[in-house]
Protein backbone atom coordinates (compact mmCIF):
# COMPACT_ATOMS: atom_id res chain seq x y z
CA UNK A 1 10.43 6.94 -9.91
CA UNK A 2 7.95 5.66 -12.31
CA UNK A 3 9.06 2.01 -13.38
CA UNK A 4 7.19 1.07 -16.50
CA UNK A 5 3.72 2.95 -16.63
CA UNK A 6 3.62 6.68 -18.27
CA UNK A 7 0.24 6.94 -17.51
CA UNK A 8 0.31 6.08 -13.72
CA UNK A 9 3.19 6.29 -10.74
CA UNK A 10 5.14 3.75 -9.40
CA UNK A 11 3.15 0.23 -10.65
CA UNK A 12 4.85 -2.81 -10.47
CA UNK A 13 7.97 -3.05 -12.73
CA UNK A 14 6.79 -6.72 -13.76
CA UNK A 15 3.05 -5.28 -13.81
CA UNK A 16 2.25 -7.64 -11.44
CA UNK A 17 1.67 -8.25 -7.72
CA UNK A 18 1.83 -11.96 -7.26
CA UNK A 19 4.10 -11.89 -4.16
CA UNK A 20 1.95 -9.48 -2.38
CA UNK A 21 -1.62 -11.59 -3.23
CA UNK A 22 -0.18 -15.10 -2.03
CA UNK A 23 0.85 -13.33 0.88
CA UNK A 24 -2.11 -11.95 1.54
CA UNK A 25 -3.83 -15.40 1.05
CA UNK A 26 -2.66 -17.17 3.40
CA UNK A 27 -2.77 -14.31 6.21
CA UNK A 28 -5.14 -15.49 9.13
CA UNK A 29 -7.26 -11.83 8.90
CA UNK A 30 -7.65 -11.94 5.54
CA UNK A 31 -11.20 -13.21 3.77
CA UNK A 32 -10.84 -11.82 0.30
CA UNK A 33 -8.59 -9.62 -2.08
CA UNK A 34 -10.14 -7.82 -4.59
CA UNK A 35 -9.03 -5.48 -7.37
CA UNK A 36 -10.17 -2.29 -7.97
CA UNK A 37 -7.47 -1.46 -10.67
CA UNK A 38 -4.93 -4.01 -10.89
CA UNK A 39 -2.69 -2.76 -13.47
CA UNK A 40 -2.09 0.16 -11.12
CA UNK A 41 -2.06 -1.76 -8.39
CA UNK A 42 -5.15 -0.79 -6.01
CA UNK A 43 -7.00 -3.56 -4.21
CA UNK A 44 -10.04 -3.95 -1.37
CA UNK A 45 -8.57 -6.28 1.26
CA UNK A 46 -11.33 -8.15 3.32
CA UNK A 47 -10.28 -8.68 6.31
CA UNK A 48 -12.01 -10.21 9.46
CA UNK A 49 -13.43 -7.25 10.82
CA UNK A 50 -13.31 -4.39 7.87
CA UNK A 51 -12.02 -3.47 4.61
CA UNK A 52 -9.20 -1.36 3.19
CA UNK A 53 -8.50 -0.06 -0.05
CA UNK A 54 -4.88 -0.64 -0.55
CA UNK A 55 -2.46 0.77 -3.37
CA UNK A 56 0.65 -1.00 -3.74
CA UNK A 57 3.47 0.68 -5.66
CA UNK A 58 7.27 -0.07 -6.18
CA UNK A 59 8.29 4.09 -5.42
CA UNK A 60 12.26 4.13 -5.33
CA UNK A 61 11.34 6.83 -2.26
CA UNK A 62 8.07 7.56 -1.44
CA UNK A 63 7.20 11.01 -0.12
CA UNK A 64 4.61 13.73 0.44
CA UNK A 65 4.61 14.86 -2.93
CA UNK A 66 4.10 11.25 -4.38
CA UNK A 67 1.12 10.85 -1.77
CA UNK A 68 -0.80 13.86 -3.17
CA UNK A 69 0.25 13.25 -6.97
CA UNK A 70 -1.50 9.59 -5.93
CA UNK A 71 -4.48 11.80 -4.71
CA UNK A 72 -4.38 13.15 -7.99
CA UNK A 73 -4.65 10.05 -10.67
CA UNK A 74 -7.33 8.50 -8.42
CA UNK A 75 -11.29 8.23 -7.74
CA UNK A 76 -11.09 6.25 -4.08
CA UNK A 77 -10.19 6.54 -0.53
CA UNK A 78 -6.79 4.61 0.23
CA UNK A 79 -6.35 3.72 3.33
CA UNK A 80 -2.87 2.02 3.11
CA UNK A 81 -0.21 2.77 0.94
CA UNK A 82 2.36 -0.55 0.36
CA UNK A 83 5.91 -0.20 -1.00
CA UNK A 84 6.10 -3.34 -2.36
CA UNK A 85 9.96 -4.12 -3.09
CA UNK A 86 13.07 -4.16 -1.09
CA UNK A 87 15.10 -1.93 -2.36
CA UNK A 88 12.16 0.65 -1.94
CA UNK A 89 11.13 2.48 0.83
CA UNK A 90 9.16 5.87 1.86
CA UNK A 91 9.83 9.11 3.81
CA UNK A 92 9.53 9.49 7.62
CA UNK A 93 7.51 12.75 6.35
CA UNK A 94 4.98 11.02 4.91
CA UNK A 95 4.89 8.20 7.28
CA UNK A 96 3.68 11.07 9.92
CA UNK A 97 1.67 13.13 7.90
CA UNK A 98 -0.44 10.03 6.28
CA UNK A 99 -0.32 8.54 10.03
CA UNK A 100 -2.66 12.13 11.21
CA UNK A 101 -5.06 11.36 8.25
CA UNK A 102 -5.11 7.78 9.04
CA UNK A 103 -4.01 6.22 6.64
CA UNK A 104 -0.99 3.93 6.47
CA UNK A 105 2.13 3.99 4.89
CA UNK A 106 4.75 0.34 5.21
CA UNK A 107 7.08 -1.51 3.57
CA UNK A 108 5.39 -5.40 3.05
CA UNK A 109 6.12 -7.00 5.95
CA UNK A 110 5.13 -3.89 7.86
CA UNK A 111 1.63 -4.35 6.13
CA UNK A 112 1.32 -7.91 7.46
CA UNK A 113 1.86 -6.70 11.40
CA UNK A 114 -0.22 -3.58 10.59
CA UNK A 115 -3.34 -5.15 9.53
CA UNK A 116 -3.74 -7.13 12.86
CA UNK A 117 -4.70 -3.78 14.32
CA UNK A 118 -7.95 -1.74 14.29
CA UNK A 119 -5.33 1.06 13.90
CA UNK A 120 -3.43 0.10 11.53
CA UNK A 121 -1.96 3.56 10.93
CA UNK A 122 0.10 3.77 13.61
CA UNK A 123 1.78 0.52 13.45
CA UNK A 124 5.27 1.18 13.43
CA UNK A 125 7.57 -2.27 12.99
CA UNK A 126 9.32 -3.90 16.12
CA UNK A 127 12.80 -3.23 13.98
């Protein structure tokens, strides 16, 4: 469900990620945030001891088929894939298939746990 971008999937409705960076600020592994393409959400976290790229989207339900349409509109590796709302969430299909190509798929607070791990991938939340 694309929210306000024709051109791109699932950016921020506000076009905006301003939770998601203070967040990340103030997280104890993280060094730097920077953007790649901010507008469509896609950021480098720095953290202690490597770097992701991270693309952060607002999907109503994120699946397999949005993974590899997000293949599709972009130039980079991802190696995390953030629904950023509440009321958003992503398929237990592409939780496991994204999970064998390591690359991780959470809901925010998921992110947070995940990215005290060297594999981050398979961090699955205590809940």
């Amino acid at each position: 469900m694309a929210a306000a971008n024709k051109e791109f999937p699932w950016m921020s409705y506000y076009e905006n990620y301003n939770f998601f960076l203070r967040k990340l600020k103030v997280h104890d592994k993280v060094n730097e945030i920077k953007s790649i393409d901010a507008k469509n959400g896609i950021y480098k976290i720095h953290l202690s001891d490597r770097s992701m790229n991270v693309f952060i989207c607002e999907c109503y339900s994120f699946g397999v088929a949005e993974y590899y349409e997000l293949l599709g509109k972009i130039d980079i590796e991802i190696d995390a894939i953030v629904i950023n709302s509440n009321w958003c969430s992503y398929s237990s299909d592409v939780k496991e298939q994204c999970k064998e190509l390591r690359v991780g798929v959470f809901k925010f607070g998921e992110f947070l746990g995940a990215i005290n791990r060297r594999d981050f991938w398979n961090y699955v939340s205590p809940d």
